[in-house]
Protein backbone atom coordinates (compact mmCIF):
# COMPACT_ATOMS: atom_id res chain seq x y z
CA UNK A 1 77.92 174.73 33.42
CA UNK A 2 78.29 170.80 32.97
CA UNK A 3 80.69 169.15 35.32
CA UNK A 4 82.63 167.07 32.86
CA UNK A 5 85.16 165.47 35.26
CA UNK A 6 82.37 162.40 35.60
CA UNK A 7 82.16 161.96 31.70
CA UNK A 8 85.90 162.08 31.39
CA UNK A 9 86.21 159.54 33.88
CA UNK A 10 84.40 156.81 32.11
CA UNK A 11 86.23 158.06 28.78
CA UNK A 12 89.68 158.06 30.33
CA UNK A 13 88.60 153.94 31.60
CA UNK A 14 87.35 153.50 28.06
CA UNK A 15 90.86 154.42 26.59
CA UNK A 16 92.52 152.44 29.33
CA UNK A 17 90.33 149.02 28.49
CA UNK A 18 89.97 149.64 24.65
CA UNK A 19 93.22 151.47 23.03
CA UNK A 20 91.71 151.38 19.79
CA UNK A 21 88.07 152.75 18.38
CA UNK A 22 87.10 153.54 15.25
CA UNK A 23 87.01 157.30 16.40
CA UNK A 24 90.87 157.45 18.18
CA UNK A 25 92.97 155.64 15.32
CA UNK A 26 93.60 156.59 11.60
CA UNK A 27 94.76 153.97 8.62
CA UNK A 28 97.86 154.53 6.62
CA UNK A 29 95.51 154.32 3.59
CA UNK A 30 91.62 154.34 2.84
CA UNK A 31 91.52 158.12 2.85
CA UNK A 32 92.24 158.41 6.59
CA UNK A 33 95.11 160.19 8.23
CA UNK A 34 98.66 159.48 7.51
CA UNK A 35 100.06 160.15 10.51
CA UNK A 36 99.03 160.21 13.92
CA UNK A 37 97.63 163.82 14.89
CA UNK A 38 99.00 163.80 18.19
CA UNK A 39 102.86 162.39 17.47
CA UNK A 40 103.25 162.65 13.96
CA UNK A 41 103.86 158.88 13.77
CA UNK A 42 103.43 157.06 10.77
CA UNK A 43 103.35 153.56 12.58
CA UNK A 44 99.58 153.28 12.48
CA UNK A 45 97.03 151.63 11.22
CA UNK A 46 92.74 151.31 10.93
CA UNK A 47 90.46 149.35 13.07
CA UNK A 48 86.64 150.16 12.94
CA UNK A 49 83.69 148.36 13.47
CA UNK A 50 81.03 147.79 10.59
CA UNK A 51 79.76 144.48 10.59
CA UNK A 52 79.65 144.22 14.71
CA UNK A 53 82.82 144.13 16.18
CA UNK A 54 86.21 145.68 15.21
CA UNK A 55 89.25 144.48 13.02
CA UNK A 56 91.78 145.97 10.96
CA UNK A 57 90.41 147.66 7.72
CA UNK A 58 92.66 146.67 5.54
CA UNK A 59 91.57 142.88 5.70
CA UNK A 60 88.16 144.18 4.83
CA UNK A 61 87.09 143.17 1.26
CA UNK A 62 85.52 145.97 -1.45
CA UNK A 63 82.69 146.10 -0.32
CA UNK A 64 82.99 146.67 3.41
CA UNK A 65 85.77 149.38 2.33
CA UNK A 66 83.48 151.60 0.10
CA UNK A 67 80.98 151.17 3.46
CA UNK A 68 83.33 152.77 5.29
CA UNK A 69 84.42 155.71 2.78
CA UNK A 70 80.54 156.26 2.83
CA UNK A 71 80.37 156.70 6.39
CA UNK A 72 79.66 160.83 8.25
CA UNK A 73 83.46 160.83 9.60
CA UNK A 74 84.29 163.12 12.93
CA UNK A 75 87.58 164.42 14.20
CA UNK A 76 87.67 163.47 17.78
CA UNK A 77 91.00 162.85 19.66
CA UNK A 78 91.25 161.98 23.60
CA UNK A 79 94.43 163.62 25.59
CA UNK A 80 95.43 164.82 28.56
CA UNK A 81 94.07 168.12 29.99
């Protein structure tokens, strides 16, 4: 079996440097989450990356939105062991 403690090392740094990745937050609209899945709180919003480097969805225009809705979407969350 994989020893994972090396990977989760570099994720846990990740997390510490960059709070928010496409992946780890969720918009209040655009068809993502409502809520936070790990608190329940509904004081979030969406930052993602599609033309290079990341910024808040909702002062994307049309067409960058619809890129997004197009996109394969996971559900990946990073916590605590």
């Amino acid at each position: 079996m994989e020893d994972i403690q090396p990977k989760k090392k570099i994720s846990d740094k990740i997390a510490e440097e960059k709070p928010a990745a496409k992946e780890l937050t969720h918009s209040t609209s655009h068809h993502h989450e409502p809520a936070c899945p790990h608190c329940g709180s509904t004081n979030v919003y969406g930052i993602s990356r599609v033309v290079g480097y990341y910024s808040v969805i909702d002062n994307w225009n049309k067409s960058k939105q619809a890129e997004l809705k197009r996109r394969q979407k996971g559900n990946y969350w990073h916590a605590d062991e």
